[in-house]
PDB file of N, CA and C in Angstrom:
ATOM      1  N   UNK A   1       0.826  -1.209   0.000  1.00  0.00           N
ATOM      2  CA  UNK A   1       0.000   0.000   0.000  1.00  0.00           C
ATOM      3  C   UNK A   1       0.866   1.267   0.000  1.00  0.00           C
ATOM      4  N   UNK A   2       1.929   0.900   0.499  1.00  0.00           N
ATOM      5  CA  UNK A   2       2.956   2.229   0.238  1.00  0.00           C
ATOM      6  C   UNK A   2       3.225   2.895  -1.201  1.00  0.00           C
ATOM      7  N   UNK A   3       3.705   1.918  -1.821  1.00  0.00           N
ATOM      8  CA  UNK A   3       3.503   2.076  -2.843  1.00  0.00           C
ATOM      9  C   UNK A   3       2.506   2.861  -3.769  1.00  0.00           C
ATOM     10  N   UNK A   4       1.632   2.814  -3.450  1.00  0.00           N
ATOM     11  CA  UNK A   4       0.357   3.630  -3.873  1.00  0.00           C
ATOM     12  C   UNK A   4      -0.100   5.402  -3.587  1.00  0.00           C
ATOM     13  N   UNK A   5       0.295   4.912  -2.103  1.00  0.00           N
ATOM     14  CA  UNK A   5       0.744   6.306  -1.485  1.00  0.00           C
ATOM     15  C   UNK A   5       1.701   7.084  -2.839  1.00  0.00           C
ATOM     16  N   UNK A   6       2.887   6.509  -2.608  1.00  0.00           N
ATOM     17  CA  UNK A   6       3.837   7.229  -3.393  1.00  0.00           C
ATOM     18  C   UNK A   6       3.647   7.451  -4.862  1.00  0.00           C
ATOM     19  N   UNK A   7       2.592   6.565  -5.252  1.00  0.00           N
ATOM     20  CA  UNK A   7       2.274   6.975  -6.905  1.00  0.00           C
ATOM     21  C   UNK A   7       1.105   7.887  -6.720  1.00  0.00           C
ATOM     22  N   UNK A   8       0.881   8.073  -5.812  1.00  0.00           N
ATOM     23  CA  UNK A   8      -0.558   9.270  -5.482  1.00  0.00           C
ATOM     24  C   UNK A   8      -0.032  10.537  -5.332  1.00  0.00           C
ATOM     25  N   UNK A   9       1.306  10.238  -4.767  1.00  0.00           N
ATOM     26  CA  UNK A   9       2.092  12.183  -4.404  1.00  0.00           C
ATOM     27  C   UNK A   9       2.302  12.116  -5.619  1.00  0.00           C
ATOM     28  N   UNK A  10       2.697  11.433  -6.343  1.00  0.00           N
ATOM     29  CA  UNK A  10       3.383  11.760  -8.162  1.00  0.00           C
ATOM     30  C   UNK A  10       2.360  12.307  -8.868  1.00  0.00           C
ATOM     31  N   UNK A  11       1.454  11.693  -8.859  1.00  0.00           N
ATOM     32  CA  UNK A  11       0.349  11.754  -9.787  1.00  0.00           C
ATOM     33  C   UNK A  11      -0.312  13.080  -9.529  1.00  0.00           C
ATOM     34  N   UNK A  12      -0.474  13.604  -7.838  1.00  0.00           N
ATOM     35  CA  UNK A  12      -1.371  14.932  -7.748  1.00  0.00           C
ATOM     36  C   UNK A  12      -0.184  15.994  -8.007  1.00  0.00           C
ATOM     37  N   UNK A  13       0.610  15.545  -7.725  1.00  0.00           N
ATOM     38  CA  UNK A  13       1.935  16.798  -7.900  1.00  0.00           C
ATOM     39  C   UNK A  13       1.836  17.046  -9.439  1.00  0.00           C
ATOM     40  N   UNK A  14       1.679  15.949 -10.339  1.00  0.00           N
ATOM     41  CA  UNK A  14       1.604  16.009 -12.016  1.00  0.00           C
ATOM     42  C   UNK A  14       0.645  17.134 -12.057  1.00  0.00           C
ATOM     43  N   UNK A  15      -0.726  16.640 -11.611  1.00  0.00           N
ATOM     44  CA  UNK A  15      -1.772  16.910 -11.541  1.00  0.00           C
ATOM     45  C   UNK A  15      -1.807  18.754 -11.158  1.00  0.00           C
ATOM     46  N   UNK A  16      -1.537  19.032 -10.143  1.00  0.00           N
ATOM     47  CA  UNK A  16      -1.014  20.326  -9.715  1.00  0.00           C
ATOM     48  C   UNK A  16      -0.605  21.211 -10.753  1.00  0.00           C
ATOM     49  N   UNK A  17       0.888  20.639 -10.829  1.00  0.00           N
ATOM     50  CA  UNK A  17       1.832  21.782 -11.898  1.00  0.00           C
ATOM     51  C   UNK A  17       0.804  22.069 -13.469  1.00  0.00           C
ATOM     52  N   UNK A  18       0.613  20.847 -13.867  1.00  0.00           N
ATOM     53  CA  UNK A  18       0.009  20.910 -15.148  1.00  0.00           C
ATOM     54  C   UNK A  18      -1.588  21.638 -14.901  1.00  0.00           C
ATOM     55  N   UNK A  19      -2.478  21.504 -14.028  1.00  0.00           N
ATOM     56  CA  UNK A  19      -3.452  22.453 -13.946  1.00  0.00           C
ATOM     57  C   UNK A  19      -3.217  24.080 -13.538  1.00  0.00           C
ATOM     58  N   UNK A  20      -1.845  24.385 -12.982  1.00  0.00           N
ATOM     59  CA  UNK A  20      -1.611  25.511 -12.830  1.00  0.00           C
ATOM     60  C   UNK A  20      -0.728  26.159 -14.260  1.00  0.00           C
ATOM     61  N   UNK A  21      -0.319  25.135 -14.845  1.00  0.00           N
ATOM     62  CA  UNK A  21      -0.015  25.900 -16.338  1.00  0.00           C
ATOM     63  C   UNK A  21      -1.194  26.393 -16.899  1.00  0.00           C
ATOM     64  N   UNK A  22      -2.166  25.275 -17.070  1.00  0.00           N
ATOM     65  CA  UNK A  22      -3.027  25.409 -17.890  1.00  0.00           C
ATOM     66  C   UNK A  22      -3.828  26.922 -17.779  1.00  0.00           C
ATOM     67  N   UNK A  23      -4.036  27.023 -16.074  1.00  0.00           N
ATOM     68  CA  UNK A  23      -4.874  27.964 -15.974  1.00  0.00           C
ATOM     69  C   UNK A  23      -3.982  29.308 -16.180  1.00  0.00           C
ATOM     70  N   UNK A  24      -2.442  29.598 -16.127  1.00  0.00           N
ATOM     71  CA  UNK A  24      -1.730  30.638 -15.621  1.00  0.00           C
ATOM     72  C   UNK A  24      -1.945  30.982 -17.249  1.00  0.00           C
ATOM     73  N   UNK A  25      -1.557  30.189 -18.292  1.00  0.00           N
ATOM     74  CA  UNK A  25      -1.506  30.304 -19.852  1.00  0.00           C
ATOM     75  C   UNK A  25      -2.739  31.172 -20.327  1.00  0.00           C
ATOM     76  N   UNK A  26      -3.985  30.583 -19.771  1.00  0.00           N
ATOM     77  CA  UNK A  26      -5.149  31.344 -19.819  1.00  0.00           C
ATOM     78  C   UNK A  26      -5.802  33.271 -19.501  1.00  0.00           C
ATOM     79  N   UNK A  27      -4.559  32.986 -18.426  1.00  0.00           N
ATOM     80  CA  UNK A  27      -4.860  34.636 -17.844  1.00  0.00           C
ATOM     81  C   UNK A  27      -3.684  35.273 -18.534  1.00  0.00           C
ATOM     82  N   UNK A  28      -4.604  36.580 -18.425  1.00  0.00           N
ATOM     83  CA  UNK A  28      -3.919  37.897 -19.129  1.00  0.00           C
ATOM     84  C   UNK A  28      -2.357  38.371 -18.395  1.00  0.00           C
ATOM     85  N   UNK A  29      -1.407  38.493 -19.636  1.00  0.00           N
ATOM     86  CA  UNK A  29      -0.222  38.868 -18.555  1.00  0.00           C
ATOM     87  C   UNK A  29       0.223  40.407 -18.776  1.00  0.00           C
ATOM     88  N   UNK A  30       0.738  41.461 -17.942  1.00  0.00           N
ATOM     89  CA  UNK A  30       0.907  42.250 -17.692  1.00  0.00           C
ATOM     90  C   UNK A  30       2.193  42.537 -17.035  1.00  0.00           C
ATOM     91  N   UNK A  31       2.782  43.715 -17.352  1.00  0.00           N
ATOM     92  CA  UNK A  31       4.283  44.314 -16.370  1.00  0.00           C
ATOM     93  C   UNK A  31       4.023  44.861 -15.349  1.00  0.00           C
ATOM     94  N   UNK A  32       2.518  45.641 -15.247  1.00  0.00           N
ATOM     95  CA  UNK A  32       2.102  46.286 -14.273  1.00  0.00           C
ATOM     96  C   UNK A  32       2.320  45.815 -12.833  1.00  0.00           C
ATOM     97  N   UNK A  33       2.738  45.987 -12.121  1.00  0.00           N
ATOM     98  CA  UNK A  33       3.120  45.383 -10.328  1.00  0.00           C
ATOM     99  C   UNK A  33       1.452  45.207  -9.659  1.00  0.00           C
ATOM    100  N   UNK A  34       0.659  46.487  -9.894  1.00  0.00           N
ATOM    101  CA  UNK A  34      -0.872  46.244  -9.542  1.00  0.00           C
ATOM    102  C   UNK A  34      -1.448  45.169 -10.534  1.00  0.00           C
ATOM    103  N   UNK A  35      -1.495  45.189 -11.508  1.00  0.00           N
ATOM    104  CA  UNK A  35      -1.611  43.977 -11.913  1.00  0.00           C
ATOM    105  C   UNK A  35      -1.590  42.433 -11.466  1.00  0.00           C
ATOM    106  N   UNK A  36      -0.215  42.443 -11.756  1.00  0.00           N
ATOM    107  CA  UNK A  36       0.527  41.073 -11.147  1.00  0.00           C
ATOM    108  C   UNK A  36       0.092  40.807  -9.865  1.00  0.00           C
ATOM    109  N   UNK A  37      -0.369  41.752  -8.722  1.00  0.00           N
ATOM    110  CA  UNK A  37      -0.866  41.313  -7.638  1.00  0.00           C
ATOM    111  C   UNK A  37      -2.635  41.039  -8.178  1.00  0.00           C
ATOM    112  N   UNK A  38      -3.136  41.545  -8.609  1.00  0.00           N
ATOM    113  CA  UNK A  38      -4.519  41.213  -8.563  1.00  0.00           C
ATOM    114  C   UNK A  38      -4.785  40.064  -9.488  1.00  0.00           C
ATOM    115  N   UNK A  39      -4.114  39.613 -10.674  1.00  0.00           N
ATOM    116  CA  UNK A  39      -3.850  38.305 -11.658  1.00  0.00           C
ATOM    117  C   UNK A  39      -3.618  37.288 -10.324  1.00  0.00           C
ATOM    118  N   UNK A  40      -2.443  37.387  -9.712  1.00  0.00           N
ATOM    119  CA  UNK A  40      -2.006  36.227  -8.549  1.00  0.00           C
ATOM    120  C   UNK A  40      -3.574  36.359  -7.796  1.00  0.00           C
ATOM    121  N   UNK A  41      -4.188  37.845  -7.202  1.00  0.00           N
ATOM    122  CA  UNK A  41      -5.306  37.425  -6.389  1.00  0.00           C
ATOM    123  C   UNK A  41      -6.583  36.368  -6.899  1.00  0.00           C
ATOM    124  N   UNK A  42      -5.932  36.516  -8.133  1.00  0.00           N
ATOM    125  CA  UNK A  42      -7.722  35.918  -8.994  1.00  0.00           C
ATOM    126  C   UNK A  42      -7.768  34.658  -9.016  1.00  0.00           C
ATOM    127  N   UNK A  43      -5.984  33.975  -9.430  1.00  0.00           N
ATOM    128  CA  UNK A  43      -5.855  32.688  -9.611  1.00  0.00           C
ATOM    129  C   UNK A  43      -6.481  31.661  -8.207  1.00  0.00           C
ATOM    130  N   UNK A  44      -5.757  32.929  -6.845  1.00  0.00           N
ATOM    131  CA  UNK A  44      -6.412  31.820  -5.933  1.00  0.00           C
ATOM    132  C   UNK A  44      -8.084  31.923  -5.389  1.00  0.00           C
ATOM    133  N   UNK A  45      -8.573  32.795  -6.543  1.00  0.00           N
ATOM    134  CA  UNK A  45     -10.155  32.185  -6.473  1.00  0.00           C
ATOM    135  C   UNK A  45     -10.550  31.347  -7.751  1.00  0.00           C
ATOM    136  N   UNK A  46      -9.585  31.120  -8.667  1.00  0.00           N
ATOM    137  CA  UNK A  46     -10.049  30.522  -9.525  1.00  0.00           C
ATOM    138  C   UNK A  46     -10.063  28.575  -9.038  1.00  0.00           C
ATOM    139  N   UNK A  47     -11.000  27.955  -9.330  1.00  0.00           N
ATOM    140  CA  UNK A  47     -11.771  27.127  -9.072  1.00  0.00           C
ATOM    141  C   UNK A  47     -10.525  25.693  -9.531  1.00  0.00           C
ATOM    142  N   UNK A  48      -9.875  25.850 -11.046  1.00  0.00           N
ATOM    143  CA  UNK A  48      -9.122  24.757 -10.990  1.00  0.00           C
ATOM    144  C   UNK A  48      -7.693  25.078 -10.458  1.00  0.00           C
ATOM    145  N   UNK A  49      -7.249  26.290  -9.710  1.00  0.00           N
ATOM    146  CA  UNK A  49      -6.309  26.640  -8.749  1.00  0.00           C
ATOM    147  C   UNK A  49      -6.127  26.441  -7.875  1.00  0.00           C
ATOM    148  N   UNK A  50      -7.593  26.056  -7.209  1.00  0.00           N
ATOM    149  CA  UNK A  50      -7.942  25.580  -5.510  1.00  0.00           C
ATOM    150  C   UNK A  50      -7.507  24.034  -5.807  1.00  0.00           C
ATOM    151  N   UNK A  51      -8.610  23.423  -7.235  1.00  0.00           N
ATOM    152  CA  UNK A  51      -8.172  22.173  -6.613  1.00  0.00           C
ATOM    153  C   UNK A  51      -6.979  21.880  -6.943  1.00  0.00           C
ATOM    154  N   UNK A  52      -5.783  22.273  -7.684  1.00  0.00           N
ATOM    155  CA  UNK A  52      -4.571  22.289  -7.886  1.00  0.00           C
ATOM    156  C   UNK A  52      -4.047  22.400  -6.672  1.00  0.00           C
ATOM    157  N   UNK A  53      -4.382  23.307  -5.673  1.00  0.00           N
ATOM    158  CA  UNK A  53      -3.716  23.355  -4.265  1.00  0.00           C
ATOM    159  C   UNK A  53      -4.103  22.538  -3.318  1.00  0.00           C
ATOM    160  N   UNK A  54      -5.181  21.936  -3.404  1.00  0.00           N
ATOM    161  CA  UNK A  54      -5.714  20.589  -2.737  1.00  0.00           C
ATOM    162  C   UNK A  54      -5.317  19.812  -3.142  1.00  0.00           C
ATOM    163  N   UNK A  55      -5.164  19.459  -4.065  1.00  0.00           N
ATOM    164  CA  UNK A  55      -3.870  18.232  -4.774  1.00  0.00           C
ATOM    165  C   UNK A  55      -2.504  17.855  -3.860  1.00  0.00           C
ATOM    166  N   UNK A  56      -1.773  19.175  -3.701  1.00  0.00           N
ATOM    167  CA  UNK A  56      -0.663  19.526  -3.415  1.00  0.00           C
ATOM    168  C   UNK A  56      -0.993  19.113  -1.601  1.00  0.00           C
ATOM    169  N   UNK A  57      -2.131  20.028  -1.073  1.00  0.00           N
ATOM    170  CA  UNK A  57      -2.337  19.308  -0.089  1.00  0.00           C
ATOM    171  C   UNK A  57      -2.266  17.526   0.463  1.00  0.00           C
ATOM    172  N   UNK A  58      -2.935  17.581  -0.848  1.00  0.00           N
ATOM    173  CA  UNK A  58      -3.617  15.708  -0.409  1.00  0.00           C
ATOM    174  C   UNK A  58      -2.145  14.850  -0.881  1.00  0.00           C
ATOM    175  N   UNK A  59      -1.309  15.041  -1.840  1.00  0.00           N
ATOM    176  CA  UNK A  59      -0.031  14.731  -2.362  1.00  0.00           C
ATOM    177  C   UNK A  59       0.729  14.926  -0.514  1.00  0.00           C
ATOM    178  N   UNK A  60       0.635  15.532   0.104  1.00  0.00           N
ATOM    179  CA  UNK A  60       1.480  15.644   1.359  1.00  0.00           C
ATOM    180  C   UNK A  60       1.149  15.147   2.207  1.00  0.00           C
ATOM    181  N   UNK A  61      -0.290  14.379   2.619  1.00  0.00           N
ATOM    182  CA  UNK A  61      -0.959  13.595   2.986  1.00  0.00           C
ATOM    183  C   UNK A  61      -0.507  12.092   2.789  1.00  0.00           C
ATOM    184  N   UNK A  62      -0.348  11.911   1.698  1.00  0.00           N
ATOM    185  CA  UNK A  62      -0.095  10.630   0.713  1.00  0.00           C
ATOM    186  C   UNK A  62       1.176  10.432   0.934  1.00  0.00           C
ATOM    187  N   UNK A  63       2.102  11.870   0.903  1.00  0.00           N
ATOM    188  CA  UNK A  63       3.754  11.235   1.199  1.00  0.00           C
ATOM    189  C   UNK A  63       3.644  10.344   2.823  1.00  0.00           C
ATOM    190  N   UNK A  64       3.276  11.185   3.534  1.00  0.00           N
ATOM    191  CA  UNK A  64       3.086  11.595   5.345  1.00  0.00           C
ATOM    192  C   UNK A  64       2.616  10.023   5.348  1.00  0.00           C
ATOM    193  N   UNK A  65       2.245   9.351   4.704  1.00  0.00           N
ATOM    194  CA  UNK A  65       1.220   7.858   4.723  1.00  0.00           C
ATOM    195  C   UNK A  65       2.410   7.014   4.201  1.00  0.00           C
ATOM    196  N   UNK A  66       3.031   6.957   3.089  1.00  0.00           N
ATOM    197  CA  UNK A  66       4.025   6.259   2.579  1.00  0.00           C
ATOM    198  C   UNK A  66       5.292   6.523   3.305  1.00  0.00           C
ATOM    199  N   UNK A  67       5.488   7.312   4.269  1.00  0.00           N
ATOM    200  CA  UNK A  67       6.856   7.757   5.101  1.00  0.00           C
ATOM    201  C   UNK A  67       6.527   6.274   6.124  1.00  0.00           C
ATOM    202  N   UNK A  68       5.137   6.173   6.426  1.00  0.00           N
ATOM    203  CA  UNK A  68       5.250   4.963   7.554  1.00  0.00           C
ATOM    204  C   UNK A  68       5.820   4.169   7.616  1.00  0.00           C
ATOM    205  N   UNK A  69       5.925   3.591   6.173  1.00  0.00           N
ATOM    206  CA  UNK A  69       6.067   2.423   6.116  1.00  0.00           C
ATOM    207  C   UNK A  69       7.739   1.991   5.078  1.00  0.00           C
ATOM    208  N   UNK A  70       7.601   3.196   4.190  1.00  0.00           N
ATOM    209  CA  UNK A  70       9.251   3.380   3.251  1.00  0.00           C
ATOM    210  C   UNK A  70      10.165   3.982   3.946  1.00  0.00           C
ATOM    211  N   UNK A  71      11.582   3.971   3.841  1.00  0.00           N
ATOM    212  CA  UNK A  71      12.534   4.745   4.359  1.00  0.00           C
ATOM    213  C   UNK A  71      12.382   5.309   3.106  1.00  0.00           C
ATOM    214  N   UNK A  72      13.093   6.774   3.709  1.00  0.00           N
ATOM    215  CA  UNK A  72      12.794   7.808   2.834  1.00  0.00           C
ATOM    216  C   UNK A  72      13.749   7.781   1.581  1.00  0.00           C
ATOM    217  N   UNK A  73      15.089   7.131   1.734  1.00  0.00           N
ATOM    218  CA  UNK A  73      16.211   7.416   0.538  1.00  0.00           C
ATOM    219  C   UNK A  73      15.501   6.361  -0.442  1.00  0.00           C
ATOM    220  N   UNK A  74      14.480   5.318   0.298  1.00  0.00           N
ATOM    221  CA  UNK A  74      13.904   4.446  -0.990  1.00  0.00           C
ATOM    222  C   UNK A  74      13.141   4.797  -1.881  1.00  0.00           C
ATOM    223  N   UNK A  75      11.956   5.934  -0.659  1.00  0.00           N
ATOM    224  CA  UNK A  75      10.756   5.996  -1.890  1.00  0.00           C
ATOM    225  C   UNK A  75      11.216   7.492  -2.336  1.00  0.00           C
ATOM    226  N   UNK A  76      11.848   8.487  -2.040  1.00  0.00           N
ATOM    227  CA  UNK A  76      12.260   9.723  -2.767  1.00  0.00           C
ATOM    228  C   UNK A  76      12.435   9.677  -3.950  1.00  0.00           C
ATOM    229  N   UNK A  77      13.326   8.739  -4.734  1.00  0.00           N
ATOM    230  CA  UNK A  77      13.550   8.886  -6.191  1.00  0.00           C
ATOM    231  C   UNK A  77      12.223   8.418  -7.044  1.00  0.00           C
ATOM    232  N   UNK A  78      11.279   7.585  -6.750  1.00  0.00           N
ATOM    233  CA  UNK A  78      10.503   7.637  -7.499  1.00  0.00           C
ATOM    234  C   UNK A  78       9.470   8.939  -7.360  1.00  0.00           C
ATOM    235  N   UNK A  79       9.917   9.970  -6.687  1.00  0.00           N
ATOM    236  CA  UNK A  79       9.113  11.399  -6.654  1.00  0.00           C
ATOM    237  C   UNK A  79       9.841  11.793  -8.174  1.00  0.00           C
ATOM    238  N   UNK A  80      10.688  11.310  -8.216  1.00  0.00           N
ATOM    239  CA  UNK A  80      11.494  12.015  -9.322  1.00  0.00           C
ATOM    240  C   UNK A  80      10.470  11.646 -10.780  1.00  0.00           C
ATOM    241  N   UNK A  81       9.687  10.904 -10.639  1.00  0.00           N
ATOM    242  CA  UNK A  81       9.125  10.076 -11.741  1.00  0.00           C
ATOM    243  C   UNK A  81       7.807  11.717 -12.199  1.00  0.00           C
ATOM    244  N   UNK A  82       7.756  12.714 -11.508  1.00  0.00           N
ATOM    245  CA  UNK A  82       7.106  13.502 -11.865  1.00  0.00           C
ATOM    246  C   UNK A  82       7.672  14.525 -12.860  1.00  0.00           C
ATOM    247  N   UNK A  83       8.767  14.144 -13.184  1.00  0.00           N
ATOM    248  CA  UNK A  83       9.646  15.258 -14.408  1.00  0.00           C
ATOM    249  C   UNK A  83       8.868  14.844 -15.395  1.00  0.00           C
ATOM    250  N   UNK A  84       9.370  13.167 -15.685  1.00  0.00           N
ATOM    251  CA  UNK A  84       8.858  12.293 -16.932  1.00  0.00           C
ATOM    252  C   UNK A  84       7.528  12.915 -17.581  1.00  0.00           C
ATOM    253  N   UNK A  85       6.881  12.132 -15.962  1.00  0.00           N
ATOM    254  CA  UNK A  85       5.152  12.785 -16.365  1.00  0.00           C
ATOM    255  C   UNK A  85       4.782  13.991 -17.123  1.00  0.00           C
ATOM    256  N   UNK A  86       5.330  15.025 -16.135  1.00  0.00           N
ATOM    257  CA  UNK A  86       5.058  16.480 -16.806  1.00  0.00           C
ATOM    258  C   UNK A  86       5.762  16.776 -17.985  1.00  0.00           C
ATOM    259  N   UNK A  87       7.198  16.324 -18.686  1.00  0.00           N
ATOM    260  CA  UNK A  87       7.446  16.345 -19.754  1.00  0.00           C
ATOM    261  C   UNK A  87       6.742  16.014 -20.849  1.00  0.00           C
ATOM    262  N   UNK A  88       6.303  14.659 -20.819  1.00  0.00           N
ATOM    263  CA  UNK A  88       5.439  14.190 -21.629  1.00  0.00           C
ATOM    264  C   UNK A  88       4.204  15.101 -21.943  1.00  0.00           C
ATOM    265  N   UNK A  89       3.130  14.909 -20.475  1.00  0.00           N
ATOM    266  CA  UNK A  89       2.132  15.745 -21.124  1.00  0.00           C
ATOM    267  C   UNK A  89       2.105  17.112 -21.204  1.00  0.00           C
ATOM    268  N   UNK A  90       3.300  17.734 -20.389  1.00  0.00           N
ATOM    269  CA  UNK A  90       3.335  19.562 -21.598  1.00  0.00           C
ATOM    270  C   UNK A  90       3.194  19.181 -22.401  1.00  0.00           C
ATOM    271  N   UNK A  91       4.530  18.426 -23.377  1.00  0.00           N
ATOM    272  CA  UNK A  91       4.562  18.158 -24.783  1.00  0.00           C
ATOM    273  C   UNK A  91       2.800  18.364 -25.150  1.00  0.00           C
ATOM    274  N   UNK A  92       2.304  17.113 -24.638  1.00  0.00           N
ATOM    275  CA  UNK A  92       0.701  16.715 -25.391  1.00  0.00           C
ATOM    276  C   UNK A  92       0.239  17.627 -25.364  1.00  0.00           C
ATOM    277  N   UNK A  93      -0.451  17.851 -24.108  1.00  0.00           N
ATOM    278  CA  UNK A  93      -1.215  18.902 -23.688  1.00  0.00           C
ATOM    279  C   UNK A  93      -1.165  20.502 -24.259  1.00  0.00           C
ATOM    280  N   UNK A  94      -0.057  21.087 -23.593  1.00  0.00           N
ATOM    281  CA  UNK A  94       0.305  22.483 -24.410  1.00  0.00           C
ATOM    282  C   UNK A  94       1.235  22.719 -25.443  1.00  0.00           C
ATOM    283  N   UNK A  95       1.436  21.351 -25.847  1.00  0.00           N
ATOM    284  CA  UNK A  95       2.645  21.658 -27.489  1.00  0.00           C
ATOM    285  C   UNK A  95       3.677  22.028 -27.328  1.00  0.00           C
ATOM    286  N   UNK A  96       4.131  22.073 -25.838  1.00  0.00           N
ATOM    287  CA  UNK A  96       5.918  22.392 -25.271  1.00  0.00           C
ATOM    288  C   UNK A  96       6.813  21.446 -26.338  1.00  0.00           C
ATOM    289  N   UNK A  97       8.029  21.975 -27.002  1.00  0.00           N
ATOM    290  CA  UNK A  97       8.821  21.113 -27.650  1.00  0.00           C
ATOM    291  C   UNK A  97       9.378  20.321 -26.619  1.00  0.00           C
ATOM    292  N   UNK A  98       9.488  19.129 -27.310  1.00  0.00           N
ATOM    293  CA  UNK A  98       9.778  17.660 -26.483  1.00  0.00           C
ATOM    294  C   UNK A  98      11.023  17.619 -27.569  1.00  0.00           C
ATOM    295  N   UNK A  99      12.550  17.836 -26.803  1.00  0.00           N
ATOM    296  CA  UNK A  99      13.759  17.605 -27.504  1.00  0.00           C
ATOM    297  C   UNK A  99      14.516  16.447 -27.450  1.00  0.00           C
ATOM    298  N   UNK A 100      15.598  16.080 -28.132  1.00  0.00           N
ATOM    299  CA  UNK A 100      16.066  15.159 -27.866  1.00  0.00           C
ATOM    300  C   UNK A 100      16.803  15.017 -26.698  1.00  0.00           C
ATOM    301  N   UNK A 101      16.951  16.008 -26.132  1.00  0.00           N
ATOM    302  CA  UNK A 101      18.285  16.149 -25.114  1.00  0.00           C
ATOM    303  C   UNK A 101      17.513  15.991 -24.113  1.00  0.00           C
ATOM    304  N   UNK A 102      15.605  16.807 -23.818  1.00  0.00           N
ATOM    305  CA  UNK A 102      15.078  16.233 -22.929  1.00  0.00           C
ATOM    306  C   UNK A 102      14.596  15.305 -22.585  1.00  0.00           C
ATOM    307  N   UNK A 103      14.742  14.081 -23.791  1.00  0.00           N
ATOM    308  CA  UNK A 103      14.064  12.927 -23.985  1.00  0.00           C
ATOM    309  C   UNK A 103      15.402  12.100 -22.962  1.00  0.00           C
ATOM    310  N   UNK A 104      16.682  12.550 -23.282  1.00  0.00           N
ATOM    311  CA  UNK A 104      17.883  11.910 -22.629  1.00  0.00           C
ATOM    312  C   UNK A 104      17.683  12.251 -21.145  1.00  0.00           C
ATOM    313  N   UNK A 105      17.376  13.164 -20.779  1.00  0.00           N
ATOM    314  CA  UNK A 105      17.483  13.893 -19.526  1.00  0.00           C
ATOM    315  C   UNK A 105      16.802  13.019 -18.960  1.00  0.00           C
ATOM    316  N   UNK A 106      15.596  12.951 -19.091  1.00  0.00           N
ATOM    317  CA  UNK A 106      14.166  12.099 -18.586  1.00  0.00           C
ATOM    318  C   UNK A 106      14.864  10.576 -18.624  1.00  0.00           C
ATOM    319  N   UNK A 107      15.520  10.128 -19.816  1.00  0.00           N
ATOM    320  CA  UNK A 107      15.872   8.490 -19.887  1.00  0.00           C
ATOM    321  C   UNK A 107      17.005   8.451 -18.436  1.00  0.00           C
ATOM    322  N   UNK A 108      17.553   9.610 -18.282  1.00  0.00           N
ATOM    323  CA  UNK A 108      18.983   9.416 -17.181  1.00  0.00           C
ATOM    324  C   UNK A 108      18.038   9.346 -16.002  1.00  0.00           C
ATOM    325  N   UNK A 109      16.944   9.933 -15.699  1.00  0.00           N
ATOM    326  CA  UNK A 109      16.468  10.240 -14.409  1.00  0.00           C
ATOM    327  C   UNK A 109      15.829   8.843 -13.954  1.00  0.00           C
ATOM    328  N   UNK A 110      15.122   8.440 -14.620  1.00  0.00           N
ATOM    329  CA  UNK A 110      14.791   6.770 -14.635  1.00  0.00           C
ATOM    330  C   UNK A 110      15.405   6.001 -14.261  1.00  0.00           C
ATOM    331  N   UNK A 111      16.927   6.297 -14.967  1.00  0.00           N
ATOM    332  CA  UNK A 111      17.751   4.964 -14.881  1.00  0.00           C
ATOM    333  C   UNK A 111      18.309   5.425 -13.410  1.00  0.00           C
ATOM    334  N   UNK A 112      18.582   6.752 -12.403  1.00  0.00           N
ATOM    335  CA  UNK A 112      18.776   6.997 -11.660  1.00  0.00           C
ATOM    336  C   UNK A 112      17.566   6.518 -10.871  1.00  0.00           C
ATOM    337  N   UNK A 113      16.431   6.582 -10.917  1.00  0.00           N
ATOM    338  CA  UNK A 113      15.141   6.086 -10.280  1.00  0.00           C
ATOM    339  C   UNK A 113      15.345   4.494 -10.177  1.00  0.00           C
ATOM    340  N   UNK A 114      15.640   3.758 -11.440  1.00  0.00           N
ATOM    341  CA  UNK A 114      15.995   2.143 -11.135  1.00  0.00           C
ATOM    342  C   UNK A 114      17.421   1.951 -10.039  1.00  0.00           C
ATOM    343  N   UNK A 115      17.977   2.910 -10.102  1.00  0.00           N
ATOM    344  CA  UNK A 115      19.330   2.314  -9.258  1.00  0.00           C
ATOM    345  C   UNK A 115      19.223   2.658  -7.949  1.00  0.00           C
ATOM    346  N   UNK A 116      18.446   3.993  -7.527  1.00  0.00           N
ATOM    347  CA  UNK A 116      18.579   4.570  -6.182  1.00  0.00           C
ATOM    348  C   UNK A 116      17.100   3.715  -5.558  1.00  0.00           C
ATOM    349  N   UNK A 117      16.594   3.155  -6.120  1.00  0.00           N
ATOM    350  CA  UNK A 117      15.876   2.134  -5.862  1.00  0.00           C
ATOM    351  C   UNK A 117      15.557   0.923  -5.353  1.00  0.00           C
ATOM    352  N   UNK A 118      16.854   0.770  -5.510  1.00  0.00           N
ATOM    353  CA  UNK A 118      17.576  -0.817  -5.359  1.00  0.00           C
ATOM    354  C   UNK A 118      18.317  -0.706  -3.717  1.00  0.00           C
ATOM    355  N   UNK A 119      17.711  -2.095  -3.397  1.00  0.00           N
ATOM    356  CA  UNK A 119      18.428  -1.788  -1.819  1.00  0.00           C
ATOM    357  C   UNK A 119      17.888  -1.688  -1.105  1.00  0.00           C
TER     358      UNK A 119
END
């Protein structure tokens, strides 16, 4: 069940970053300083911002649950498995170029995820 825990912090943390692109992409951007404070005030009434931050909440919940039972140098690197994720679906999702060098980056972090794993 630990395990699960720890694919639940990955997944809402995915979940998080990528709903706070989505919505930040959406709003109007400005140099203005009054601005920029009232844009930041809006986001945290905007509706898929909250649950983006309840995510983040419940993701710390989910670690706090998988700490019971994993030592921490075990299950930490598969937090790392949230680069992958979010690489990928920027790419999909908002059409971020997906390069070769980040395709390597992502393949090294894995293979660092299989080794710091082990043990």
């Amino acid at each position: 069940m630990s395990y699960a825990y720890v694919a639940a912090t990955v997944l809402l943390t995915v979940y998080g970053q990528l709903v706070v692109k989505w919505q930040v992409a959406n709003a109007a951007r400005s140099t203005d300083a009054a601005d920029r404070a009232a844009f930041l005030l809006g986001l945290l009434a905007n509706p898929w911002v909250l649950s983006a931050l309840a995510a983040a909440f419940a993701a710390a919940l989910c670690w706090m649950l998988a700490m019971v039972k994993l030592d921490l140098s075990h299950a930490y690197p598969f937090v790392s498995l949230s680069f992958v994720l979010v690489l990928f679906l920027s790419a999909l999702l908002f059409g971020e170029p997906l390069s070769w060098a980040k395709v390597a980056g992502v393949a090294l972090i894995v293979c660092g995820v299989a080794l710091g794993s082990q043990g």
